[in-house]
ModelCIF file with pLDDT and N, C-alpha, C, O atoms, coordinates in Angstrom:
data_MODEL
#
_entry.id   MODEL 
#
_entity.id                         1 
_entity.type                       polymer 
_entity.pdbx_number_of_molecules   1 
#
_entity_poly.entity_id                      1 
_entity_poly.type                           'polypeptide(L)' 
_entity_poly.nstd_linkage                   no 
_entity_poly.nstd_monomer                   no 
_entity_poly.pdbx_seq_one_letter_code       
;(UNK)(UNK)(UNK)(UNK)(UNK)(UNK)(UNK)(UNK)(UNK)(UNK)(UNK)(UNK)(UNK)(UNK)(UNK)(UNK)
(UNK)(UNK)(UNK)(UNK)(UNK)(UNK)(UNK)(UNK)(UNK)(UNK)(UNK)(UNK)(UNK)(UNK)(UNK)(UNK)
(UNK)(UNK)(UNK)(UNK)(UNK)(UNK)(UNK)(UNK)(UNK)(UNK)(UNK)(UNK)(UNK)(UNK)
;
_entity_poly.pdbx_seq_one_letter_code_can   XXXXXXXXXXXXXXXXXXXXXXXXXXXXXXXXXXXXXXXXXXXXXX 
_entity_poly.pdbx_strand_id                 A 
#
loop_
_entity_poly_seq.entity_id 
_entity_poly_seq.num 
_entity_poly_seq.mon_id 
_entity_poly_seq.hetero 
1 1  UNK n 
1 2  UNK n 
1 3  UNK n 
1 4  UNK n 
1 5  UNK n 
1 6  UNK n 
1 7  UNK n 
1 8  UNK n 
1 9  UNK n 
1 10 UNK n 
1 11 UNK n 
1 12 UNK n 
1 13 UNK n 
1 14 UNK n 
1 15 UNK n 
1 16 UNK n 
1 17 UNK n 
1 18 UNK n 
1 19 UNK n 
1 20 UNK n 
1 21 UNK n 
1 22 UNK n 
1 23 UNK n 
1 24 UNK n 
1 25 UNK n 
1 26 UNK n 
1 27 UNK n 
1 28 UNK n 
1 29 UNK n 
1 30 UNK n 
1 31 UNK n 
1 32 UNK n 
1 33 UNK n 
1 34 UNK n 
1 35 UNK n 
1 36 UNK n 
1 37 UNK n 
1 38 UNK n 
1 39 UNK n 
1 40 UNK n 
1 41 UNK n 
1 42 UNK n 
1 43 UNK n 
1 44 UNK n 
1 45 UNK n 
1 46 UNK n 
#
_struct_asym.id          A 
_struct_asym.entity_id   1 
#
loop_
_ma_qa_metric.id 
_ma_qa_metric.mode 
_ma_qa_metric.name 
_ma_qa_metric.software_group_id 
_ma_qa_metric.type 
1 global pLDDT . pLDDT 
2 local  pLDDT . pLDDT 
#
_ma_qa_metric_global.metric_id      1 
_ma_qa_metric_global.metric_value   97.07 
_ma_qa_metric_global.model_id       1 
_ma_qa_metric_global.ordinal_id     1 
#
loop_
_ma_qa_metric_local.label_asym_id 
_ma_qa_metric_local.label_comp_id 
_ma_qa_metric_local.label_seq_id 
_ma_qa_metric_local.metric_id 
_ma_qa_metric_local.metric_value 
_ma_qa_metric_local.model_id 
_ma_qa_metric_local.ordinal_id 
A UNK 1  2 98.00 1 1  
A UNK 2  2 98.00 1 2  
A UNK 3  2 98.00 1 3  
A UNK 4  2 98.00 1 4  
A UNK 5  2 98.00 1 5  
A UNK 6  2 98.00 1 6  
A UNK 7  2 98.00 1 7  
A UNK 8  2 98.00 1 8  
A UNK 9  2 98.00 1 9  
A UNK 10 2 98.00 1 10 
A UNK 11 2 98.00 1 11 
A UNK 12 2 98.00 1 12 
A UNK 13 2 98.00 1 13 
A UNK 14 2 98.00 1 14 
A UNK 15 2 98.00 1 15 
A UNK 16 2 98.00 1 16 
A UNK 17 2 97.00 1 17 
A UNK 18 2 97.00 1 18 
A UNK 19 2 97.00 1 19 
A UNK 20 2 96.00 1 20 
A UNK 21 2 96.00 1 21 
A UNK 22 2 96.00 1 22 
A UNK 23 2 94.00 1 23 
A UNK 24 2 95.00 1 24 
A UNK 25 2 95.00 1 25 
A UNK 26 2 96.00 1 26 
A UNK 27 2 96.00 1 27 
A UNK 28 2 97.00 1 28 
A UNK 29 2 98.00 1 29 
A UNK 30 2 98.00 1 30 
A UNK 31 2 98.00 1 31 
A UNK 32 2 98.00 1 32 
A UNK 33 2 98.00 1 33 
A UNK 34 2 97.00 1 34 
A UNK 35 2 97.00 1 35 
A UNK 36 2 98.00 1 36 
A UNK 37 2 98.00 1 37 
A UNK 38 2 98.00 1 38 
A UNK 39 2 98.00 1 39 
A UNK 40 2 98.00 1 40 
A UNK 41 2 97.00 1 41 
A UNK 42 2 96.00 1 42 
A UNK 43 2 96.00 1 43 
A UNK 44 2 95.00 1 44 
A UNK 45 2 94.00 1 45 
A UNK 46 2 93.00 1 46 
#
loop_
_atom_site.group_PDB 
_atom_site.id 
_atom_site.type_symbol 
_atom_site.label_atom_id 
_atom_site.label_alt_id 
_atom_site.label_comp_id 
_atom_site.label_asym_id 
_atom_site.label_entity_id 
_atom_site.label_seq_id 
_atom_site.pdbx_PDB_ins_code 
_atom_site.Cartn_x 
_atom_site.Cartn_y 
_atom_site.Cartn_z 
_atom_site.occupancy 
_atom_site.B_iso_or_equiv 
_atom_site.pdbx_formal_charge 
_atom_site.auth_seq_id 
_atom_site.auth_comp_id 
_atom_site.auth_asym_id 
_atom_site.auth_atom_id 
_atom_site.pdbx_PDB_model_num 
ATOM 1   N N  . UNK A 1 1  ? 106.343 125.288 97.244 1.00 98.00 ? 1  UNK A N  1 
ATOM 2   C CA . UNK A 1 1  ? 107.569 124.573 97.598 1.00 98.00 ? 1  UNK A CA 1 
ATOM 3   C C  . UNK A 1 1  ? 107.638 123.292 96.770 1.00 98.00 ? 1  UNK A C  1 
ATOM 4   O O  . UNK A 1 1  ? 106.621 122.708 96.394 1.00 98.00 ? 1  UNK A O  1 
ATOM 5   N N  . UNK A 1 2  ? 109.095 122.807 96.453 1.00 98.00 ? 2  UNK A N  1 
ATOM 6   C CA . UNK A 1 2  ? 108.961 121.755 95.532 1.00 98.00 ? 2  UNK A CA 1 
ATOM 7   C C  . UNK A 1 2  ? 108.004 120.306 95.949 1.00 98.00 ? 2  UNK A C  1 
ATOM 8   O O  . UNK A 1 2  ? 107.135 119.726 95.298 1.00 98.00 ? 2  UNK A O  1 
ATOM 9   N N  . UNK A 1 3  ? 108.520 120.054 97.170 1.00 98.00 ? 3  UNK A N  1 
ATOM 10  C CA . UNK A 1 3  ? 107.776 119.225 98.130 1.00 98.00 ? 3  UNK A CA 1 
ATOM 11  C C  . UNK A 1 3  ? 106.423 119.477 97.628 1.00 98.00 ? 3  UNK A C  1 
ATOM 12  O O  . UNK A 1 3  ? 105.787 118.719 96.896 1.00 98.00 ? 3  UNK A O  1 
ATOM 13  N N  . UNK A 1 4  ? 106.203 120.128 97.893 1.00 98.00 ? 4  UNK A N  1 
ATOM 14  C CA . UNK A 1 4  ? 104.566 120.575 97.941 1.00 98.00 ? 4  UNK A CA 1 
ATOM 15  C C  . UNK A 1 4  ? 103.376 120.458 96.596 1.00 98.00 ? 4  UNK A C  1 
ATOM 16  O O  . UNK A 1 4  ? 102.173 120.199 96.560 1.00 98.00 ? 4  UNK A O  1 
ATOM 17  N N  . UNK A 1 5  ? 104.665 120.875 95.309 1.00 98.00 ? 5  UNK A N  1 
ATOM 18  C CA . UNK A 1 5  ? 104.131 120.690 94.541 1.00 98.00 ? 5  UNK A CA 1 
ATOM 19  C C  . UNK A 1 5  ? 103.797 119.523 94.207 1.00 98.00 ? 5  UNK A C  1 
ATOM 20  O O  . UNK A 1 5  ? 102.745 119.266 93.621 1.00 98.00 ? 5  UNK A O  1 
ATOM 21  N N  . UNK A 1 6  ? 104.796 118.547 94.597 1.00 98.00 ? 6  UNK A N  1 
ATOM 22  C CA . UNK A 1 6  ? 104.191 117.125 94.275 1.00 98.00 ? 6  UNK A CA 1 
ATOM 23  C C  . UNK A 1 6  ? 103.697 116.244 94.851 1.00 98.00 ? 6  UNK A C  1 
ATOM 24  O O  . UNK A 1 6  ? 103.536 115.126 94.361 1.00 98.00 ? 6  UNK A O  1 
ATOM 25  N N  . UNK A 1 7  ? 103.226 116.714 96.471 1.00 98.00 ? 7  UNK A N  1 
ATOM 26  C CA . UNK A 1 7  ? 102.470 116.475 97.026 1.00 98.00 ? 7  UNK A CA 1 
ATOM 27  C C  . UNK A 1 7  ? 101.325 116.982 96.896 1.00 98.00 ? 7  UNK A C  1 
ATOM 28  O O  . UNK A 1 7  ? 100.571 116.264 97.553 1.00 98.00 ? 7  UNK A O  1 
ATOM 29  N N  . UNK A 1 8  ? 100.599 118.025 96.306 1.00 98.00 ? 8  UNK A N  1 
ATOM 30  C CA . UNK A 1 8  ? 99.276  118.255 95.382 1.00 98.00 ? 8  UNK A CA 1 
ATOM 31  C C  . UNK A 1 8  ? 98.916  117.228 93.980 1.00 98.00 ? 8  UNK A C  1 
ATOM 32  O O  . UNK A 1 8  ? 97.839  116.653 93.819 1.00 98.00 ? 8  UNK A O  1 
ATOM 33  N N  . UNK A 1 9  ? 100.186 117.161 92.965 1.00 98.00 ? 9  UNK A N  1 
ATOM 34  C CA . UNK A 1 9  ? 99.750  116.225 92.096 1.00 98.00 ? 9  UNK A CA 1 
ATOM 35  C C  . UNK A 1 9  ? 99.431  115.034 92.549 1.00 98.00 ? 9  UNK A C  1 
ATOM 36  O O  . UNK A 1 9  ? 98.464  114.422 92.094 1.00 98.00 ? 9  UNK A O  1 
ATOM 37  N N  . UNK A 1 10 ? 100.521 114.361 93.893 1.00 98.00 ? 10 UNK A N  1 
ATOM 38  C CA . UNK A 1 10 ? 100.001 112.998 94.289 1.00 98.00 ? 10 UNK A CA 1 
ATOM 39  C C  . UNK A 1 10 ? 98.454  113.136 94.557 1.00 98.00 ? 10 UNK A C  1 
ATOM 40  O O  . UNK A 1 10 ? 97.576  112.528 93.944 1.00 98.00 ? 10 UNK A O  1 
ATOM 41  N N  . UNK A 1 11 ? 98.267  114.067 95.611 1.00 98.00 ? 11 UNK A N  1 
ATOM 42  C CA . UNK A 1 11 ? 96.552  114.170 96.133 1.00 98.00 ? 11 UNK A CA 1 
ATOM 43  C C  . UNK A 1 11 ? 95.802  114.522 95.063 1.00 98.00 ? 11 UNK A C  1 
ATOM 44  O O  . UNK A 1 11 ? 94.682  114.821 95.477 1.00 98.00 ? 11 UNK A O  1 
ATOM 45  N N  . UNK A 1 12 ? 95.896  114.658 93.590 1.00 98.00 ? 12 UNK A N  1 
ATOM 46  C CA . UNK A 1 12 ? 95.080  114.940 92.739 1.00 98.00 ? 12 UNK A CA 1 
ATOM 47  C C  . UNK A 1 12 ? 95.189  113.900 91.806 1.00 98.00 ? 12 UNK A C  1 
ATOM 48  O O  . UNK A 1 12 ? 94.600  114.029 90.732 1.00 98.00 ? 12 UNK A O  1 
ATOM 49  N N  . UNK A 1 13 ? 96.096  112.504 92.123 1.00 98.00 ? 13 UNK A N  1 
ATOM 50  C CA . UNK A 1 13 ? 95.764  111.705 91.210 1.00 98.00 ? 13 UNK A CA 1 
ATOM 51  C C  . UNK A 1 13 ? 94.927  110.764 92.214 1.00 98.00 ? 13 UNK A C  1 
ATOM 52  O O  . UNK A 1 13 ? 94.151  109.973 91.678 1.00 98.00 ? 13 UNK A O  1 
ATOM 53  N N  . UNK A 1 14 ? 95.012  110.773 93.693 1.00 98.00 ? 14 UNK A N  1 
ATOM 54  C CA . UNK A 1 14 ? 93.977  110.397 94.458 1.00 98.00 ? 14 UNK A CA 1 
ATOM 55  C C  . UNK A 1 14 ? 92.559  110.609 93.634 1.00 98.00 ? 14 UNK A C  1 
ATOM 56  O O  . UNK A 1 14 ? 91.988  109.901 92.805 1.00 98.00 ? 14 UNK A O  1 
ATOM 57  N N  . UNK A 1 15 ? 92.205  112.021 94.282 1.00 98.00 ? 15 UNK A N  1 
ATOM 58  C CA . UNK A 1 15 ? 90.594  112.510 93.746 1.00 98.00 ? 15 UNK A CA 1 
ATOM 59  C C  . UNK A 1 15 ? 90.361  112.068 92.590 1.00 98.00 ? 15 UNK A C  1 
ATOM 60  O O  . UNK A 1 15 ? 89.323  111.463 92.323 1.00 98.00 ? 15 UNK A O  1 
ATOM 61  N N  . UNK A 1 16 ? 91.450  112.347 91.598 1.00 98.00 ? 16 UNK A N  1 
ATOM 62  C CA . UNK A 1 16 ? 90.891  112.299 90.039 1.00 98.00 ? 16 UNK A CA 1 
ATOM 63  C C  . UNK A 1 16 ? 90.546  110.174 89.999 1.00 98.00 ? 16 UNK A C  1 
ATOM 64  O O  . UNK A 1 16 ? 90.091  109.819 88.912 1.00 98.00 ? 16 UNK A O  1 
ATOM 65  N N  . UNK A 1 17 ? 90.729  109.111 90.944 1.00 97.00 ? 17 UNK A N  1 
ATOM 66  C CA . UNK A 1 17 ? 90.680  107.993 91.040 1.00 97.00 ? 17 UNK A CA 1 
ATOM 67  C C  . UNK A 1 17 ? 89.134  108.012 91.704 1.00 97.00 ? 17 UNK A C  1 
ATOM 68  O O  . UNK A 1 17 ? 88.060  107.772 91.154 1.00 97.00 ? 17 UNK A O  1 
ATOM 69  N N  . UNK A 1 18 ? 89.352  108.293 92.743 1.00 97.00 ? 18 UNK A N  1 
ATOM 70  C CA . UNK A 1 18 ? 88.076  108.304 93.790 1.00 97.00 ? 18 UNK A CA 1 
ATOM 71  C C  . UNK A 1 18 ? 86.539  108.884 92.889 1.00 97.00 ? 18 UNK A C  1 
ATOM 72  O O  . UNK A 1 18 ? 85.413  108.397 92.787 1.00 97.00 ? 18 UNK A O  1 
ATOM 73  N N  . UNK A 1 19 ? 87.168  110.113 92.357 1.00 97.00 ? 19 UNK A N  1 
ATOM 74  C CA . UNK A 1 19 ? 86.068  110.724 91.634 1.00 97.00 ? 19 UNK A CA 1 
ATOM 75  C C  . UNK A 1 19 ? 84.937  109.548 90.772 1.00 97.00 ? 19 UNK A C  1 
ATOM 76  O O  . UNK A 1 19 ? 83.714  109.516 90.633 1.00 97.00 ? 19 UNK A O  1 
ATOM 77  N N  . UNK A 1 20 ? 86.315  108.472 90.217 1.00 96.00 ? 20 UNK A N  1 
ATOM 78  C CA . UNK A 1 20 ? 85.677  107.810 88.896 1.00 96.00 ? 20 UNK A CA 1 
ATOM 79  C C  . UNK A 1 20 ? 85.084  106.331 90.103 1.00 96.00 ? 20 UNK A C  1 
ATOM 80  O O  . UNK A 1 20 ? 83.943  105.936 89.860 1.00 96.00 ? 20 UNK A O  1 
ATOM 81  N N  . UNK A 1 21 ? 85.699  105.741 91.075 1.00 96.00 ? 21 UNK A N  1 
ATOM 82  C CA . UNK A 1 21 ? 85.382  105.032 92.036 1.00 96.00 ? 21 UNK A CA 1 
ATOM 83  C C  . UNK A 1 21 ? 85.418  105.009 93.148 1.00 96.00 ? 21 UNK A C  1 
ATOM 84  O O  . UNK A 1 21 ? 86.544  104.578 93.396 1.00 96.00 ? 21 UNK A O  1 
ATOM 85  N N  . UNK A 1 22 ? 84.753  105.253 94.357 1.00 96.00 ? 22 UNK A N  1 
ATOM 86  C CA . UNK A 1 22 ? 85.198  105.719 95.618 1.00 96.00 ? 22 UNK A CA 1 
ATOM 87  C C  . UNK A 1 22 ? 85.766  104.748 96.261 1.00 96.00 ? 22 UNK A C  1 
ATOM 88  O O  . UNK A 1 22 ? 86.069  104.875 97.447 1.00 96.00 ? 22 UNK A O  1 
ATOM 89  N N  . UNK A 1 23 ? 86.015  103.529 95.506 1.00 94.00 ? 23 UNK A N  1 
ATOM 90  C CA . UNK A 1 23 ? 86.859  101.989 96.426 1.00 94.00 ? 23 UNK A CA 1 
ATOM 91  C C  . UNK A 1 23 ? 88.199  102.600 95.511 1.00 94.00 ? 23 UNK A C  1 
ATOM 92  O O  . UNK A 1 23 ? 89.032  102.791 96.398 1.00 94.00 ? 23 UNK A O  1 
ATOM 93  N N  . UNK A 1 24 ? 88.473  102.772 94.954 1.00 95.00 ? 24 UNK A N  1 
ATOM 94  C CA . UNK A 1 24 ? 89.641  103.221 94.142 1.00 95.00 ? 24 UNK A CA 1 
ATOM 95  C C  . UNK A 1 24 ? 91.160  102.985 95.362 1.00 95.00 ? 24 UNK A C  1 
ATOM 96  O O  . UNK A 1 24 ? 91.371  103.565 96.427 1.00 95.00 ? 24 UNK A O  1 
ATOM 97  N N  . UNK A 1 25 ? 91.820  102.132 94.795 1.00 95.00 ? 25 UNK A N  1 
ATOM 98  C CA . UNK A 1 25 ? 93.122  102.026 95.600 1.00 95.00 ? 25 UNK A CA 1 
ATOM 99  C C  . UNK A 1 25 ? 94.440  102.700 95.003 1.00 95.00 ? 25 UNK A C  1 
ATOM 100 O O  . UNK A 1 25 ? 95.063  102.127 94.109 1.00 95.00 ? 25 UNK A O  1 
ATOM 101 N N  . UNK A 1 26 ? 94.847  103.917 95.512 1.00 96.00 ? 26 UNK A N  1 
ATOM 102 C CA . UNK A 1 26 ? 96.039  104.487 94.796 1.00 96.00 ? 26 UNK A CA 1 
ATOM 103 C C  . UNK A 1 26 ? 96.965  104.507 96.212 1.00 96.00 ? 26 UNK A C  1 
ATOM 104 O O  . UNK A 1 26 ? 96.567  104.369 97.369 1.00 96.00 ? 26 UNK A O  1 
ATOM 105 N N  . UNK A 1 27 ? 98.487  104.752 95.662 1.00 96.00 ? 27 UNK A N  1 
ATOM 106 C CA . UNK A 1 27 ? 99.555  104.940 95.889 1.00 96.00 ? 27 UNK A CA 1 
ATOM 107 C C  . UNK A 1 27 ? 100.398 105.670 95.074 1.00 96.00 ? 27 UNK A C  1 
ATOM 108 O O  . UNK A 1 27 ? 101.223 105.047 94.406 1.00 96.00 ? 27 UNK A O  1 
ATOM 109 N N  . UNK A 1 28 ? 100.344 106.897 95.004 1.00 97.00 ? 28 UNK A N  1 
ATOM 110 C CA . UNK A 1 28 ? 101.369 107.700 93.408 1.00 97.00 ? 28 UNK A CA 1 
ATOM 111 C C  . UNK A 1 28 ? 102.260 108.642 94.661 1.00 97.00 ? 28 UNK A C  1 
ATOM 112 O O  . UNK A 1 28 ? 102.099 109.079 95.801 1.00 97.00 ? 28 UNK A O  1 
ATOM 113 N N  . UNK A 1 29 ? 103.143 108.601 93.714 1.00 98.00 ? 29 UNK A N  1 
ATOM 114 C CA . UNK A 1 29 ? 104.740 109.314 94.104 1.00 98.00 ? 29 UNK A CA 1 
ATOM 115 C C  . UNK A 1 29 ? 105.210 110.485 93.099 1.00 98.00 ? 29 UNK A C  1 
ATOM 116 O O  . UNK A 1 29 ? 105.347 109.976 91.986 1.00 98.00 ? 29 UNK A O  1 
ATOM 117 N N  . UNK A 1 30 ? 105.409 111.406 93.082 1.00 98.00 ? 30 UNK A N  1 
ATOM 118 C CA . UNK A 1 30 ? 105.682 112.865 92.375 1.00 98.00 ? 30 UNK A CA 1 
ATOM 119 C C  . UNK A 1 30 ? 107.127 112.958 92.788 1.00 98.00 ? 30 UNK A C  1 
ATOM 120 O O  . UNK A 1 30 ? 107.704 112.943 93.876 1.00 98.00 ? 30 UNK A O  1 
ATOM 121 N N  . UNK A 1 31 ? 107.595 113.085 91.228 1.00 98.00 ? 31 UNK A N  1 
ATOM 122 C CA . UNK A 1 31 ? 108.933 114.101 91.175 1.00 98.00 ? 31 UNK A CA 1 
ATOM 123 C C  . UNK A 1 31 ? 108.962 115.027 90.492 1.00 98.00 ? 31 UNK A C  1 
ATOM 124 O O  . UNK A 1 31 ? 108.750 114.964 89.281 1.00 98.00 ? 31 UNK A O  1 
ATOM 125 N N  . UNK A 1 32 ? 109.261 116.208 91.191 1.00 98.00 ? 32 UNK A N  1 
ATOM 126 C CA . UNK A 1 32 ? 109.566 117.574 90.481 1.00 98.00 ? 32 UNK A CA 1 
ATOM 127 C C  . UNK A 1 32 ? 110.722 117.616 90.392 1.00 98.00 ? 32 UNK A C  1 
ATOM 128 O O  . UNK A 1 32 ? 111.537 117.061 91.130 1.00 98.00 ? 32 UNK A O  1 
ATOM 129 N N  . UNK A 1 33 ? 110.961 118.404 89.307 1.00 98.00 ? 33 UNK A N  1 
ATOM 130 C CA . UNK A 1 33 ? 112.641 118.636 89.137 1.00 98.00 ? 33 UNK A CA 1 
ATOM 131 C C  . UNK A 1 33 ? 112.739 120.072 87.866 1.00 98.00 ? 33 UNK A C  1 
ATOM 132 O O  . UNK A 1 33 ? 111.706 120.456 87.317 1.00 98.00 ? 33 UNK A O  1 
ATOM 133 N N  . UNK A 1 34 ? 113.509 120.436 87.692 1.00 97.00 ? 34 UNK A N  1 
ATOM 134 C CA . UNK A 1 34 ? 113.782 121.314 86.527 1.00 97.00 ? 34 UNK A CA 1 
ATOM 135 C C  . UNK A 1 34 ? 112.953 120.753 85.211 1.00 97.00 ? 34 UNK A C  1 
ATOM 136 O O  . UNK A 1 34 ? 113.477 119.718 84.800 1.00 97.00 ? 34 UNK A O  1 
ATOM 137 N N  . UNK A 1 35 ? 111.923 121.115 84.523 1.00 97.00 ? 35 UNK A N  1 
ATOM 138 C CA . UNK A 1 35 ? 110.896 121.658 83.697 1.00 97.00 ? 35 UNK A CA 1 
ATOM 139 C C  . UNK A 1 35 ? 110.602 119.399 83.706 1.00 97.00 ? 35 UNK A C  1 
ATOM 140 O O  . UNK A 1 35 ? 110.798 118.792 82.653 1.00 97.00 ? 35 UNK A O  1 
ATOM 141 N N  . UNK A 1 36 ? 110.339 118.932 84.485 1.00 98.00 ? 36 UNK A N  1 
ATOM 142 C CA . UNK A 1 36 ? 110.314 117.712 84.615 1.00 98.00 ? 36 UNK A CA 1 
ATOM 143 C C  . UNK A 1 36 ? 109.342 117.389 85.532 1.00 98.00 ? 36 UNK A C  1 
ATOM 144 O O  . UNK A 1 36 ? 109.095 118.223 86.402 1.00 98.00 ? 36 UNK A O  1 
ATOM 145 N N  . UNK A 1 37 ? 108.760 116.381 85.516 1.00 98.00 ? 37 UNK A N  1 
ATOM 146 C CA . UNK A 1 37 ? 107.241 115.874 86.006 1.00 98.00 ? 37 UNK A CA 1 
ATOM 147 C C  . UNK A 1 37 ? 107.347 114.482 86.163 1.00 98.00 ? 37 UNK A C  1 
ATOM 148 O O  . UNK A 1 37 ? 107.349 114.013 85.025 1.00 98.00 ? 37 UNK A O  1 
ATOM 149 N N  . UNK A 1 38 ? 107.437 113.585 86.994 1.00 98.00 ? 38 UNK A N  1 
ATOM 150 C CA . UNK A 1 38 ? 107.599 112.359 86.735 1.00 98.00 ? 38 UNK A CA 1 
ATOM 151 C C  . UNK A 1 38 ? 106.281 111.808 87.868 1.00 98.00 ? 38 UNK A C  1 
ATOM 152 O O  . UNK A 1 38 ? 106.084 112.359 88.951 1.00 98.00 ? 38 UNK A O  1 
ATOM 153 N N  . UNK A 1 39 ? 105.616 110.843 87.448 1.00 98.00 ? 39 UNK A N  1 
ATOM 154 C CA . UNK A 1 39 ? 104.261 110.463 88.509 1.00 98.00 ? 39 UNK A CA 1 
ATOM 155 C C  . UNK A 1 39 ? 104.849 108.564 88.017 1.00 98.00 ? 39 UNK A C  1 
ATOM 156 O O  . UNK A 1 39 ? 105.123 107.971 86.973 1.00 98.00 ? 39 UNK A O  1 
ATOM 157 N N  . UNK A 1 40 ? 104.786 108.197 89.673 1.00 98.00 ? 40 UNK A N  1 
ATOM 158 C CA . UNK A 1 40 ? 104.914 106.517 89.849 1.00 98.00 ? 40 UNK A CA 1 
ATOM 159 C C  . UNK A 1 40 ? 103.999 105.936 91.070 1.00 98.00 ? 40 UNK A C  1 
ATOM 160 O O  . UNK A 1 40 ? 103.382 106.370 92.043 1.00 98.00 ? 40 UNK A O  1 
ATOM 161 N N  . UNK A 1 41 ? 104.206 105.031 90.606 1.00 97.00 ? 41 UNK A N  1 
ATOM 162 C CA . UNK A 1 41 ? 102.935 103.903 91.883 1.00 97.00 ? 41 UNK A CA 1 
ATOM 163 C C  . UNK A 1 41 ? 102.127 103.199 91.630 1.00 97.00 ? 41 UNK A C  1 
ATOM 164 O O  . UNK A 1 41 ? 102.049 103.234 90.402 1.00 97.00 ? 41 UNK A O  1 
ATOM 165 N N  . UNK A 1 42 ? 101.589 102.691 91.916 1.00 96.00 ? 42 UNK A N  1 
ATOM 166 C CA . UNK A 1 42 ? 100.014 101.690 91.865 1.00 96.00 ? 42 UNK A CA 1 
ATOM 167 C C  . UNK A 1 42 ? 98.797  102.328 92.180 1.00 96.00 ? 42 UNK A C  1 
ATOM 168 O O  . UNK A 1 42 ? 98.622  103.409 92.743 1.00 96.00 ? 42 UNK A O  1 
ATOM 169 N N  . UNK A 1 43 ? 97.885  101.423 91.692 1.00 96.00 ? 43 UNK A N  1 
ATOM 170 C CA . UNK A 1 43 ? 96.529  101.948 91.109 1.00 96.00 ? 43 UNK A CA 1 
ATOM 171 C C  . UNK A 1 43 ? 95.759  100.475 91.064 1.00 96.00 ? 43 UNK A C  1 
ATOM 172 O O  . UNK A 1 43 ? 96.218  99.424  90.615 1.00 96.00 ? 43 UNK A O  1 
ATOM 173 N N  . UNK A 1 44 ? 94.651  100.670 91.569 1.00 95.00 ? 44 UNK A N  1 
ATOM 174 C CA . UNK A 1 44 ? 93.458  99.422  91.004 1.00 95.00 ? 44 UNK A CA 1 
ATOM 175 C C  . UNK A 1 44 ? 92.090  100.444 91.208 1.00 95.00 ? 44 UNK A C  1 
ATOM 176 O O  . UNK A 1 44 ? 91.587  101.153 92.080 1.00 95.00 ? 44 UNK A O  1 
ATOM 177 N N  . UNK A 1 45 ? 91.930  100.169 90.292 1.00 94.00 ? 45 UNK A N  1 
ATOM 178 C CA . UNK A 1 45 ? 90.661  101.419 89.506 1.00 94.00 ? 45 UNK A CA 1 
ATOM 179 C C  . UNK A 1 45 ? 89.819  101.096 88.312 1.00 94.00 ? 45 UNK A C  1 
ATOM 180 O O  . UNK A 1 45 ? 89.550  100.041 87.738 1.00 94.00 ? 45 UNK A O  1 
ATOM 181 N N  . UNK A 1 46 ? 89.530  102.202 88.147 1.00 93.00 ? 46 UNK A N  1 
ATOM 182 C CA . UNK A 1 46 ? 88.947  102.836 86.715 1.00 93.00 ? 46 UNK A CA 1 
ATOM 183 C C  . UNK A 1 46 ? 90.160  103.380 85.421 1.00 93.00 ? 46 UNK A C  1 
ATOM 184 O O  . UNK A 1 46 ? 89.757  103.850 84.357 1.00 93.00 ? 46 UNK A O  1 
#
């Protein structure tokens, strides 16, 4: 589902953060759309 799909990329720019620091602070937002990908939010990391 579209929803869904970009609610997996959000939770995988989580892990892919955590992976590199487990204090890792994210917030990312996914838009799917027709052959379109858009990722926004904050980050204090690696």
């Amino acid at each position: 589902h579209p929803d869904k799909v970009s609610d997996r990329i959000s939770d995988m720019v989580v892990d892919t953060y955590l992976s590199n620091d487990p204090y890792s602070r994210v917030a990312c937002e996914t838009l799917t759309t027709t052959n379109k990908v858009v990722l926004a939010g904050e980050v204090r990391g690696p």
